[in-house]
PDB file of N, CA and C in Angstrom:
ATOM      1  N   UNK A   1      22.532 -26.099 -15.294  1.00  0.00           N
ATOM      2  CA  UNK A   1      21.513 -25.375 -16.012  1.00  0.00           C
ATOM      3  C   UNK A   1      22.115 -24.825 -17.311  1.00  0.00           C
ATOM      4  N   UNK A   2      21.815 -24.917 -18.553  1.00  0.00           N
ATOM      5  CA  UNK A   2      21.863 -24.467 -20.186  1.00  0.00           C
ATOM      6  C   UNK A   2      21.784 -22.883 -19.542  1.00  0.00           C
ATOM      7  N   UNK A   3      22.764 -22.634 -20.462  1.00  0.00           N
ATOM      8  CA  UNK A   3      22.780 -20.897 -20.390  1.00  0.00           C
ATOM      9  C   UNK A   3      22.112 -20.847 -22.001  1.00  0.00           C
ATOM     10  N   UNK A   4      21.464 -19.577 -21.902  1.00  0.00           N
ATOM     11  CA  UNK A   4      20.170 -18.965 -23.066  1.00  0.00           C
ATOM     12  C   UNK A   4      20.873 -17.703 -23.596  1.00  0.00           C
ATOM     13  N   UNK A   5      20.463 -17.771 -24.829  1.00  0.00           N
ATOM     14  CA  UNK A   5      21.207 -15.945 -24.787  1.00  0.00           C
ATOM     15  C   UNK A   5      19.918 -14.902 -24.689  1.00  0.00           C
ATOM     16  N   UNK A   6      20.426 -13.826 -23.821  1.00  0.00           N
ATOM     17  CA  UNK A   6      19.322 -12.783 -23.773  1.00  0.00           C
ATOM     18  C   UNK A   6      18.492 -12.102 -25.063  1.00  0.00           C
ATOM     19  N   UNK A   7      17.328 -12.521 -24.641  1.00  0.00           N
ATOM     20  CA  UNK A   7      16.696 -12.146 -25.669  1.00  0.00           C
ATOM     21  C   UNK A   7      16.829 -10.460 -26.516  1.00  0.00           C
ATOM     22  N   UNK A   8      17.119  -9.719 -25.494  1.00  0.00           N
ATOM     23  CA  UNK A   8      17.547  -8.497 -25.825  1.00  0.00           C
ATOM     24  C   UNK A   8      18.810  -8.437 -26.938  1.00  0.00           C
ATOM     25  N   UNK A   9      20.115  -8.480 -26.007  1.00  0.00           N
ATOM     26  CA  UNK A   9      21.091  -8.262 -26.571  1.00  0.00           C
ATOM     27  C   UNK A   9      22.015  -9.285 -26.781  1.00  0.00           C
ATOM     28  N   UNK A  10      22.001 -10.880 -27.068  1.00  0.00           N
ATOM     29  CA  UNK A  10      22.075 -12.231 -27.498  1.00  0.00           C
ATOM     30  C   UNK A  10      23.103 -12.413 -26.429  1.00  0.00           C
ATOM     31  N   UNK A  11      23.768 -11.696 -25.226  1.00  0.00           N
ATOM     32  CA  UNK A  11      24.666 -12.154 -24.478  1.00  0.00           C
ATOM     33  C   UNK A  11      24.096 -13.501 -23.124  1.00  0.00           C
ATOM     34  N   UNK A  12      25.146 -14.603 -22.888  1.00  0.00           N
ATOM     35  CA  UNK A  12      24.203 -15.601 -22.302  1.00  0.00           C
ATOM     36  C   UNK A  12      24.436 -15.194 -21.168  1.00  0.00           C
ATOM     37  N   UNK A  13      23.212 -15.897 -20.680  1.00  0.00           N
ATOM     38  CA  UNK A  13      22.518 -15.895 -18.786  1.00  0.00           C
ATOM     39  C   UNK A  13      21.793 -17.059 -19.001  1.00  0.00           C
ATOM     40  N   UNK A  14      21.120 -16.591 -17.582  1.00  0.00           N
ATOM     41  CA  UNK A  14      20.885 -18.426 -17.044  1.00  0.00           C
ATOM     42  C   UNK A  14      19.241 -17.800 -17.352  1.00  0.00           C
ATOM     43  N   UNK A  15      18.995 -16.620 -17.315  1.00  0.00           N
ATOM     44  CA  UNK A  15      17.322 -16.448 -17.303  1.00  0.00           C
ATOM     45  C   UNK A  15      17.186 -15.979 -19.119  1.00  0.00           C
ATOM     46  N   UNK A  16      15.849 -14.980 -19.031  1.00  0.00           N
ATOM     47  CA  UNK A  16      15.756 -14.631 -20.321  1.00  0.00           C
ATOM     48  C   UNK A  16      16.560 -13.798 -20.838  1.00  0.00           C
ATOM     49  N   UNK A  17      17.041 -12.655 -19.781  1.00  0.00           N
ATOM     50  CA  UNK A  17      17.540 -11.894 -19.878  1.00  0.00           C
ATOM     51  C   UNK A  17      18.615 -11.613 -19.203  1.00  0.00           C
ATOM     52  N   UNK A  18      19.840 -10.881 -19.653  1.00  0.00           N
ATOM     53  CA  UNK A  18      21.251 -10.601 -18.683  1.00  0.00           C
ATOM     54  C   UNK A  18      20.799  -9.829 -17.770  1.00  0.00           C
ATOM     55  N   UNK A  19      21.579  -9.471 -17.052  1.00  0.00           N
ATOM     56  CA  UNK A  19      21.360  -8.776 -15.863  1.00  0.00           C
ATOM     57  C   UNK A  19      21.310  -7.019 -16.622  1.00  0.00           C
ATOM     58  N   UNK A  20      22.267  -6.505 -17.213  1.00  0.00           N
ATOM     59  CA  UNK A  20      22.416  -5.378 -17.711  1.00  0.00           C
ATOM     60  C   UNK A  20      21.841  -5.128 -18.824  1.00  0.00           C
ATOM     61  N   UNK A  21      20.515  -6.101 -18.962  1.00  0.00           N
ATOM     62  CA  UNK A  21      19.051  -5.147 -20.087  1.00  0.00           C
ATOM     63  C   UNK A  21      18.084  -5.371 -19.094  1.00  0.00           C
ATOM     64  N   UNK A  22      18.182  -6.304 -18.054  1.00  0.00           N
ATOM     65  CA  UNK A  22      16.982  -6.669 -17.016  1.00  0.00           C
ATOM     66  C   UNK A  22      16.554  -5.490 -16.743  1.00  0.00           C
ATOM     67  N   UNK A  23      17.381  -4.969 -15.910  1.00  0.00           N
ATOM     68  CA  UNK A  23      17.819  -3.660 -14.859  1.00  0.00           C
ATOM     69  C   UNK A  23      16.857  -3.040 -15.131  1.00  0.00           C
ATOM     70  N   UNK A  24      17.142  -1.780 -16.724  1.00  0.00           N
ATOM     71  CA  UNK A  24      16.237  -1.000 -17.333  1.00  0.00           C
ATOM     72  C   UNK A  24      14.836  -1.257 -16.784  1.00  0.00           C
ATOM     73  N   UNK A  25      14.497  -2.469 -17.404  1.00  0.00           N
ATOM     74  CA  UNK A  25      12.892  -3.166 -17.783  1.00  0.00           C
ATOM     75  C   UNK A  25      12.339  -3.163 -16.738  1.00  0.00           C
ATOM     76  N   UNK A  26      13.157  -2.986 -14.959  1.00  0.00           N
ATOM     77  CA  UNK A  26      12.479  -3.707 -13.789  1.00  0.00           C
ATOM     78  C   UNK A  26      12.538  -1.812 -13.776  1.00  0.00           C
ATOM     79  N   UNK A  27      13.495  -1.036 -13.498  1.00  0.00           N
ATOM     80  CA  UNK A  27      13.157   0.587 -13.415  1.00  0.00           C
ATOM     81  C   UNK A  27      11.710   0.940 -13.646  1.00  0.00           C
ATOM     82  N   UNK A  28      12.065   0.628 -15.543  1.00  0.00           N
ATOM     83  CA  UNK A  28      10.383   0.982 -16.100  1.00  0.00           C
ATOM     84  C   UNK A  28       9.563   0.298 -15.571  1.00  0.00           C
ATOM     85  N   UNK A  29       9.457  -0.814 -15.144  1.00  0.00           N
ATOM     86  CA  UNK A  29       8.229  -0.976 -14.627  1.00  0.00           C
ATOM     87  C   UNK A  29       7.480  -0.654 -13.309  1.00  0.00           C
ATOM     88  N   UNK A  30       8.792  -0.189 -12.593  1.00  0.00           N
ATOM     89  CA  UNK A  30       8.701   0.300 -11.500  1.00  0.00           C
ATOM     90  C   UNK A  30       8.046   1.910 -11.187  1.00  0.00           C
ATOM     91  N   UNK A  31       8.451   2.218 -12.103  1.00  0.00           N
ATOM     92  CA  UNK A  31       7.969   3.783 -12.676  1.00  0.00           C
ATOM     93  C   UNK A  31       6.578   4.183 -12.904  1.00  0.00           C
ATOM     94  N   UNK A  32       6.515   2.948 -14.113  1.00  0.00           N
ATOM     95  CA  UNK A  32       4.757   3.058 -14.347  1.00  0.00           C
ATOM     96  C   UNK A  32       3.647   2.536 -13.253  1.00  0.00           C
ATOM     97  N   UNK A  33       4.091   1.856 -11.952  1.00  0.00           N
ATOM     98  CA  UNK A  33       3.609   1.389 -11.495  1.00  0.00           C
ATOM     99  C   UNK A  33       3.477   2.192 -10.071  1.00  0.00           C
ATOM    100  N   UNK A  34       4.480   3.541  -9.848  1.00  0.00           N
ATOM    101  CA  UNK A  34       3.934   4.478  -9.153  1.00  0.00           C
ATOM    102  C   UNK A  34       3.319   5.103  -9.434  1.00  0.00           C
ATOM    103  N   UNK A  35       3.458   5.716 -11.236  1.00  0.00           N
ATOM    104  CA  UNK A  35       2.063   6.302 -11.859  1.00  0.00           C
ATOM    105  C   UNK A  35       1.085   6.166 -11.548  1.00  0.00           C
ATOM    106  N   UNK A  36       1.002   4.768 -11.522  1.00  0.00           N
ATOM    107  CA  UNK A  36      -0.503   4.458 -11.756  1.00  0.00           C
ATOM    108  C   UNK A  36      -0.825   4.700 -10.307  1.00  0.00           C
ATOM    109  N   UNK A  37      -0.370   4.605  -9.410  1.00  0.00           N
ATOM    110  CA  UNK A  37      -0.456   4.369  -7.563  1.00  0.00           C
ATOM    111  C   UNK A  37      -1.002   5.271  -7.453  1.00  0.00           C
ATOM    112  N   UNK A  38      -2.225   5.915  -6.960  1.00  0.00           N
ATOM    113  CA  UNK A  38      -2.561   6.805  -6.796  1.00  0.00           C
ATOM    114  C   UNK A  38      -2.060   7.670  -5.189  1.00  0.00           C
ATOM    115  N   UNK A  39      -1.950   9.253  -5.350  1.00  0.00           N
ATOM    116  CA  UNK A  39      -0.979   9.764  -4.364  1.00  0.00           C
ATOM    117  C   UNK A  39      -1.830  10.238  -3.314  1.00  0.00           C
ATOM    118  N   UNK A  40      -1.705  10.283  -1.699  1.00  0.00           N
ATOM    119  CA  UNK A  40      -2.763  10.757  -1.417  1.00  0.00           C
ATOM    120  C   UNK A  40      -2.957  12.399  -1.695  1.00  0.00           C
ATOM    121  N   UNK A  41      -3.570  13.199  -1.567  1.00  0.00           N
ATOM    122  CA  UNK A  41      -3.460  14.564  -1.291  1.00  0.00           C
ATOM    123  C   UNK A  41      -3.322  15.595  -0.210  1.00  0.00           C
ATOM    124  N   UNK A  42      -3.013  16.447  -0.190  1.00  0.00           N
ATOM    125  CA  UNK A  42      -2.994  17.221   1.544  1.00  0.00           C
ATOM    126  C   UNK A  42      -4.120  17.510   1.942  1.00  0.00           C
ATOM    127  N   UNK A  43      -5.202  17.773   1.541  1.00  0.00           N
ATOM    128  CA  UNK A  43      -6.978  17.708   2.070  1.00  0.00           C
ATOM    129  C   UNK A  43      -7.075  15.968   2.586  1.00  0.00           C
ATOM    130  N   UNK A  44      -6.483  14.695   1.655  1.00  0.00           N
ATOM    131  CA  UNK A  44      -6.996  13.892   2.078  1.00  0.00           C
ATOM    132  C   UNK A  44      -6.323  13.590   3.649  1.00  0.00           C
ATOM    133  N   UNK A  45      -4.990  14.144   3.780  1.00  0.00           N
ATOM    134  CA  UNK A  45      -3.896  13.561   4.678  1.00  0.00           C
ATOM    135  C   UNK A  45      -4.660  14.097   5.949  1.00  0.00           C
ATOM    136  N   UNK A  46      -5.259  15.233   5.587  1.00  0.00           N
ATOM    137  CA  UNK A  46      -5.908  16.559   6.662  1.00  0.00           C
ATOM    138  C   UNK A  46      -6.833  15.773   7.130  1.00  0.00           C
ATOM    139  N   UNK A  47      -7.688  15.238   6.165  1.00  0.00           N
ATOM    140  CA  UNK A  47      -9.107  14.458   6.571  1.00  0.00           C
ATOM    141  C   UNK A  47      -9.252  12.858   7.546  1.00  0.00           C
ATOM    142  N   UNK A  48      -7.954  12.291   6.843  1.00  0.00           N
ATOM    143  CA  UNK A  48      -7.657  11.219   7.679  1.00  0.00           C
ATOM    144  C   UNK A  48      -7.083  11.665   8.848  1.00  0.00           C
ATOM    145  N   UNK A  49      -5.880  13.160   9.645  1.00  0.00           N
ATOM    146  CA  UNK A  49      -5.777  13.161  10.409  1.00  0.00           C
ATOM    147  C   UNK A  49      -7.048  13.431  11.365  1.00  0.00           C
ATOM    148  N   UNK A  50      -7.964  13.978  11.110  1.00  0.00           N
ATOM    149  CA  UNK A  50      -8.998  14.300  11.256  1.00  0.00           C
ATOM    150  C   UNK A  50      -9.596  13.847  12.286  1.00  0.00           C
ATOM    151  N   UNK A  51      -9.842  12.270  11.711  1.00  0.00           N
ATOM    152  CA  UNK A  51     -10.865  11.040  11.577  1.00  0.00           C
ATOM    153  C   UNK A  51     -10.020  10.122  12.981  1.00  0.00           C
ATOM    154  N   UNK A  52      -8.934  10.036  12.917  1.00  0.00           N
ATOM    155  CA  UNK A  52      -7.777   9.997  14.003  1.00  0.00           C
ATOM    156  C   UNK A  52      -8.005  10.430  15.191  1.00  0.00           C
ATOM    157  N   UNK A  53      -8.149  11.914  15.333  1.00  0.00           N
ATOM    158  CA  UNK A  53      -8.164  13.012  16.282  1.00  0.00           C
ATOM    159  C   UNK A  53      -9.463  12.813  17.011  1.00  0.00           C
ATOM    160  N   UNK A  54     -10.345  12.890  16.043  1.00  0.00           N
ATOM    161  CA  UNK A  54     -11.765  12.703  16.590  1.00  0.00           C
ATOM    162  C   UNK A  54     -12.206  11.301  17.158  1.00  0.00           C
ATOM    163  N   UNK A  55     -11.389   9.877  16.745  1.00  0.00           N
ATOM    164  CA  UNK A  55     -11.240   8.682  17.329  1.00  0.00           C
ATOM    165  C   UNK A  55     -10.682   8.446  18.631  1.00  0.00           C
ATOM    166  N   UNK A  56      -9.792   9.600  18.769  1.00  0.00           N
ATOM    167  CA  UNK A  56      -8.859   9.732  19.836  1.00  0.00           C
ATOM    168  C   UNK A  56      -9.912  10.209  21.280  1.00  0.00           C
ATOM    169  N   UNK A  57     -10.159  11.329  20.648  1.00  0.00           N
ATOM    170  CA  UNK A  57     -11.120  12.275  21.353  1.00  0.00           C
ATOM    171  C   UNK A  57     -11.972  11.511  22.381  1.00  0.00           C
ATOM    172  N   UNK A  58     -13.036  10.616  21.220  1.00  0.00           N
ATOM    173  CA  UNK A  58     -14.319   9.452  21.819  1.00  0.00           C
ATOM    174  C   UNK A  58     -13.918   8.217  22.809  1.00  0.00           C
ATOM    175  N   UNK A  59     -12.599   7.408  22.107  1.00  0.00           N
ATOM    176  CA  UNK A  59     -12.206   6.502  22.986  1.00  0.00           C
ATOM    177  C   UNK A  59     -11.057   6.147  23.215  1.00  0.00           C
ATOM    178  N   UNK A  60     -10.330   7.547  23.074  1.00  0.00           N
ATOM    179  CA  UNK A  60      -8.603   7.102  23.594  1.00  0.00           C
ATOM    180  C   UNK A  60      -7.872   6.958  22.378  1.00  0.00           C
ATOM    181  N   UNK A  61      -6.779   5.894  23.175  1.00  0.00           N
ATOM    182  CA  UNK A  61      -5.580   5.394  22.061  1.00  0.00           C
ATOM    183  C   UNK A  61      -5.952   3.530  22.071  1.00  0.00           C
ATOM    184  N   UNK A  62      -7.432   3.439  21.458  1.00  0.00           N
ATOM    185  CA  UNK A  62      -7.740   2.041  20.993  1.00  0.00           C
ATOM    186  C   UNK A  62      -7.963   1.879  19.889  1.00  0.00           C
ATOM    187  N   UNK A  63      -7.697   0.681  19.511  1.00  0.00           N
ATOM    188  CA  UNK A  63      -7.601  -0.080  18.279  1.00  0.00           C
ATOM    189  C   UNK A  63      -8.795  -0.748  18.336  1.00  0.00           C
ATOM    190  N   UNK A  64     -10.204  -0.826  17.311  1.00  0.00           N
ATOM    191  CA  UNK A  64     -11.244  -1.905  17.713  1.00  0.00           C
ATOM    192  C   UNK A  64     -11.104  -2.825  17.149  1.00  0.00           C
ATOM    193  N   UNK A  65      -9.797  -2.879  16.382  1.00  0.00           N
ATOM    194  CA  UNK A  65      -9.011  -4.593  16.135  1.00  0.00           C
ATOM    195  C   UNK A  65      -9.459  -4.837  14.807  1.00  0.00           C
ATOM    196  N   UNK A  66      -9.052  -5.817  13.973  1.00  0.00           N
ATOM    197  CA  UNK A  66      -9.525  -5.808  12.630  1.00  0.00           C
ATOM    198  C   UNK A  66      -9.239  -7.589  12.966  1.00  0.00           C
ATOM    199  N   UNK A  67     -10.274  -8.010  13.074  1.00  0.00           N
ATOM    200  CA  UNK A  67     -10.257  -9.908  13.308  1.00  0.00           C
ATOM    201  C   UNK A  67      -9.500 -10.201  14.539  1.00  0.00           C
ATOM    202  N   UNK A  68      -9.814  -9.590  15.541  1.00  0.00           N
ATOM    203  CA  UNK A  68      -9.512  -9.871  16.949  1.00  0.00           C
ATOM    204  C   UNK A  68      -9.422  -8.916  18.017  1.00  0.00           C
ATOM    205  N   UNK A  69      -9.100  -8.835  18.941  1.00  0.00           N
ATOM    206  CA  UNK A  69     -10.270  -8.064  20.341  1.00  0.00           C
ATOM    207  C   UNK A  69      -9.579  -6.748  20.046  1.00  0.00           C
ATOM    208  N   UNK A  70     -10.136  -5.704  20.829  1.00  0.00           N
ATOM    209  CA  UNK A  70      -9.821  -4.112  20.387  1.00  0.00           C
ATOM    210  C   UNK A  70      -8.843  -4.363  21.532  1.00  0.00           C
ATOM    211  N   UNK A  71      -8.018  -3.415  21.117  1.00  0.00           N
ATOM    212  CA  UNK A  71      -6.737  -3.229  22.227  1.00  0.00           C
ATOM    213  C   UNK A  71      -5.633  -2.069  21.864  1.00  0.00           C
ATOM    214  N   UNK A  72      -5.778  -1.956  22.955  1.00  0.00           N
ATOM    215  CA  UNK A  72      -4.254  -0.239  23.505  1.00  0.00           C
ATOM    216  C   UNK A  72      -3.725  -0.076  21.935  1.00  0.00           C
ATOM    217  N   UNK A  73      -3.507   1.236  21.690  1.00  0.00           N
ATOM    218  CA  UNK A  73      -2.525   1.228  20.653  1.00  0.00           C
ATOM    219  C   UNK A  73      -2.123   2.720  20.276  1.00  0.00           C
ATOM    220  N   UNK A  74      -0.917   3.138  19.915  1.00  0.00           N
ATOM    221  CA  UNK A  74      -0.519   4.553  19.524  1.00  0.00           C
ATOM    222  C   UNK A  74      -0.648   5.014  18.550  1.00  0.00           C
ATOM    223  N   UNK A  75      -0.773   3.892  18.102  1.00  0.00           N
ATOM    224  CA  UNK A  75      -0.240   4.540  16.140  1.00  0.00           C
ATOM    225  C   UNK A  75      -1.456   3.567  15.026  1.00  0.00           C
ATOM    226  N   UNK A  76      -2.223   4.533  15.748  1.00  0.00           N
ATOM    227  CA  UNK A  76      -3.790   4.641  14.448  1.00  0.00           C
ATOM    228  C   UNK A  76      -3.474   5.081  13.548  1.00  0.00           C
ATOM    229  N   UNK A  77      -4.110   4.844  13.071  1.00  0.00           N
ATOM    230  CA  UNK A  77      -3.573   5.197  10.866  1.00  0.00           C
ATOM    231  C   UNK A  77      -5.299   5.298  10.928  1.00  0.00           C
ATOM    232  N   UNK A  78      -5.723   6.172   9.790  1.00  0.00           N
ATOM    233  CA  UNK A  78      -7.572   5.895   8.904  1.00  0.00           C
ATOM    234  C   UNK A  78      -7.044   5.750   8.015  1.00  0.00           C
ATOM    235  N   UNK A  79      -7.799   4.682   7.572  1.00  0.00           N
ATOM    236  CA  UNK A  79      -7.812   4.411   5.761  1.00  0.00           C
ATOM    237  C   UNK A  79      -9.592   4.403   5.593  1.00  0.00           C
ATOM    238  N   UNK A  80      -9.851   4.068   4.029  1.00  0.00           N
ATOM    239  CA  UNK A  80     -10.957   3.639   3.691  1.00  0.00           C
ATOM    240  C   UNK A  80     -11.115   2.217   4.144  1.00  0.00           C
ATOM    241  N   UNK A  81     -12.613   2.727   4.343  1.00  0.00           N
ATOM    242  CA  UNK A  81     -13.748   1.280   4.822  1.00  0.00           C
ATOM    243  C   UNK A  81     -13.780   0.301   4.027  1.00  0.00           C
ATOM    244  N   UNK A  82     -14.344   0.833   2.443  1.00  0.00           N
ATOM    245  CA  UNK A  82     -14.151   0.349   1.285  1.00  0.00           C
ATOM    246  C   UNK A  82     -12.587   0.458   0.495  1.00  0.00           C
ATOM    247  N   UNK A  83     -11.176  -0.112   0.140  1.00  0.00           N
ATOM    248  CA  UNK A  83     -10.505   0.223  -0.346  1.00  0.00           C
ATOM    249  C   UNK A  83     -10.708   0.593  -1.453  1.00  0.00           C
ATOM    250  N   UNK A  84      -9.997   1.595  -2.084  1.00  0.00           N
ATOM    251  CA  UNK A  84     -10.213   2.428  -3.060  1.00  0.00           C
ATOM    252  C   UNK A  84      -9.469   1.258  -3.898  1.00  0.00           C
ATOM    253  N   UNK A  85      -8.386   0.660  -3.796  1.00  0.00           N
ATOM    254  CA  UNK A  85      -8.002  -0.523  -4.917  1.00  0.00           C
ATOM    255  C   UNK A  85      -9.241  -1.118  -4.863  1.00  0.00           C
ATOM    256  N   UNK A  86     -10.148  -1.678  -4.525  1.00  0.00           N
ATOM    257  CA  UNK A  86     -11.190  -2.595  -4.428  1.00  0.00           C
ATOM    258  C   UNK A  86     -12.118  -1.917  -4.814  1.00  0.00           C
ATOM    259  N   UNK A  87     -12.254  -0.653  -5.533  1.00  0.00           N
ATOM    260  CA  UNK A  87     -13.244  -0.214  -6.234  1.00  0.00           C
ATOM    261  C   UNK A  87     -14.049   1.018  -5.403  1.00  0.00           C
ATOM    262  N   UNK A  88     -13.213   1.258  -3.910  1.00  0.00           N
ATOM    263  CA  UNK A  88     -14.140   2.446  -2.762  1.00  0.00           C
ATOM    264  C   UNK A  88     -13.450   3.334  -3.026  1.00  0.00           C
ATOM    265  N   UNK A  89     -14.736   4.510  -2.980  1.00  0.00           N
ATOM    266  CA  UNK A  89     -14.712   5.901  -3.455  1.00  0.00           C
ATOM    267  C   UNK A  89     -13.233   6.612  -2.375  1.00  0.00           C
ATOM    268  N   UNK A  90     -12.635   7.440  -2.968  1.00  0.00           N
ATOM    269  CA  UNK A  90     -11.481   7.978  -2.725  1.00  0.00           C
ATOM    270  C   UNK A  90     -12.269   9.181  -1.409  1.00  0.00           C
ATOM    271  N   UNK A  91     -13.433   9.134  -1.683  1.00  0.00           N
ATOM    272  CA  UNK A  91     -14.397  10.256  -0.513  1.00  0.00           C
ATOM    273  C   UNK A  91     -15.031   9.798   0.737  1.00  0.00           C
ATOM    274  N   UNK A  92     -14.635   8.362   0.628  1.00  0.00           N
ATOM    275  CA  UNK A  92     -15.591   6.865   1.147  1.00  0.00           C
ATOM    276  C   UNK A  92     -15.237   7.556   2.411  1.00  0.00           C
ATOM    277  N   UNK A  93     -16.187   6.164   3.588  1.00  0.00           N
ATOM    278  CA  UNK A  93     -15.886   6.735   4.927  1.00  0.00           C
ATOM    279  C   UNK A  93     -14.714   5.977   5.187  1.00  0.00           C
ATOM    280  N   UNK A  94     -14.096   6.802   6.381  1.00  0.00           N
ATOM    281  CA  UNK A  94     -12.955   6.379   6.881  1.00  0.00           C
ATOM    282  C   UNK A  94     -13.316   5.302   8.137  1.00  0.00           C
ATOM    283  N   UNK A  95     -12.347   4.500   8.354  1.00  0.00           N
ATOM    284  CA  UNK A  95     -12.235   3.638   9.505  1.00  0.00           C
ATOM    285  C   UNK A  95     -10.667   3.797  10.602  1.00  0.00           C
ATOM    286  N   UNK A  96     -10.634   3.722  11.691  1.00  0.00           N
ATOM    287  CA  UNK A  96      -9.285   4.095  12.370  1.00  0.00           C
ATOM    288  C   UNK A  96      -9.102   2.509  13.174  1.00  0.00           C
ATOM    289  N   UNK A  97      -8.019   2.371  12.719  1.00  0.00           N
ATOM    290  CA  UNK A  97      -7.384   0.887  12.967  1.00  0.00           C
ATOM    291  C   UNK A  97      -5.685   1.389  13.552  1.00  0.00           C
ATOM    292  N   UNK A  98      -5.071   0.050  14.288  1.00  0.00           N
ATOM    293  CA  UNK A  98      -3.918   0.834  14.679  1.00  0.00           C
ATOM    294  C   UNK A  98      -3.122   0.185  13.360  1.00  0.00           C
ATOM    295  N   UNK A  99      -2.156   0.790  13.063  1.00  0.00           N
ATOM    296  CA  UNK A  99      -1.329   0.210  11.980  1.00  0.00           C
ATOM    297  C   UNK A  99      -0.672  -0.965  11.511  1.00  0.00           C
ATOM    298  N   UNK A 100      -0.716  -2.105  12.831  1.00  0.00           N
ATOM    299  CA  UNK A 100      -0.563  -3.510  12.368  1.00  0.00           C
ATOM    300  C   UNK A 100      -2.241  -4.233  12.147  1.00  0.00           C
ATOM    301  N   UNK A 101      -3.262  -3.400  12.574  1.00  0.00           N
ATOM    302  CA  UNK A 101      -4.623  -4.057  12.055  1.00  0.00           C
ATOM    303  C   UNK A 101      -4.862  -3.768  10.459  1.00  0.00           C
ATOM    304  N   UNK A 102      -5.067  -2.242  10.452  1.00  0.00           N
ATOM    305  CA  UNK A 102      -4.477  -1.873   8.988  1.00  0.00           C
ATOM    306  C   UNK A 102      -4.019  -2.783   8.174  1.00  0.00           C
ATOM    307  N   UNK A 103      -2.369  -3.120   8.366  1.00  0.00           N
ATOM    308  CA  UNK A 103      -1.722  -3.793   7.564  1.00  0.00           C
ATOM    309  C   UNK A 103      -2.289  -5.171   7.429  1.00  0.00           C
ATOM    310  N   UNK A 104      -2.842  -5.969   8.537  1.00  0.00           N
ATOM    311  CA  UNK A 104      -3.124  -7.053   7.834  1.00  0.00           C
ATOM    312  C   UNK A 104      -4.891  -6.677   7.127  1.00  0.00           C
ATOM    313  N   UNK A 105      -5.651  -5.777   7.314  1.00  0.00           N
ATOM    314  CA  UNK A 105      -6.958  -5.714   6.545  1.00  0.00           C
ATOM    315  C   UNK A 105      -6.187  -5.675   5.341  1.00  0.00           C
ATOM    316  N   UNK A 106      -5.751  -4.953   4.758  1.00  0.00           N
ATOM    317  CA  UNK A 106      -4.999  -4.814   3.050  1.00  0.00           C
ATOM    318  C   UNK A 106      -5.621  -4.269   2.238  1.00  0.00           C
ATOM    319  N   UNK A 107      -6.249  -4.626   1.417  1.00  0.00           N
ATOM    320  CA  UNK A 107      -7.297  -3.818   0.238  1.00  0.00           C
ATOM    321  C   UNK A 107      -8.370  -4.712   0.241  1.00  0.00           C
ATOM    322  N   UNK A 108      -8.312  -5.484   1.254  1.00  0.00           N
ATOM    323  CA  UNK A 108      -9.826  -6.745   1.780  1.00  0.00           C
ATOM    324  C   UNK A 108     -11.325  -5.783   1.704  1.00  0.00           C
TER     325      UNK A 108
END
């Protein structure tokens, strides 16, 4: 493979950039990109435990599954119904999934 010189600071590498101007650029972008992440809040953390508690309450420690049968589970998480990346209100209703159903719904 042709070594390039970094566009930054003309020293060669095999990509655009050396490793020691990369670095910086992947930080910053890493930075702005928790910015933007929105954080939850302690009313919201309160509200989702909430939504949990009161799931618990009605039918135990079940999961009603997210694309396959409801089943046993400890570790319910609520998120939004609507994801808030996907355009659902940050006030939206909550849904209680166990945390590997969660993870595969995503921002679906």
């Amino acid at each position: 493979m042709a070594k390039r010189t970094c566009l930054d600071c003309g020293a060669l590498t095999n990509g655009t950039r050396c490793i020691a101007c990369q670095r910086p650029r992947e930080r910053a972008a890493l930075r702005t990109k928790r910015e933007r992440r929105p954080r939850t809040s302690y009313a919201e953390d309160k509200r989702r435990a909430a939504a949990v508690a009161a799931h618990r309450r009605e039918q135990g420690d079940w999961c009603p599954g997210w694309k396959r049968d409801p089943h046993k589970a400890t570790d319910l998480t609520a998120d939004h119904i609507d994801a808030v990346a996907a355009g659902g209100s940050e006030g939206g209703e909550l849904q209680v999934l166990c945390r590997s159903c969660n993870s595969a719904k995503g921002a679906r």
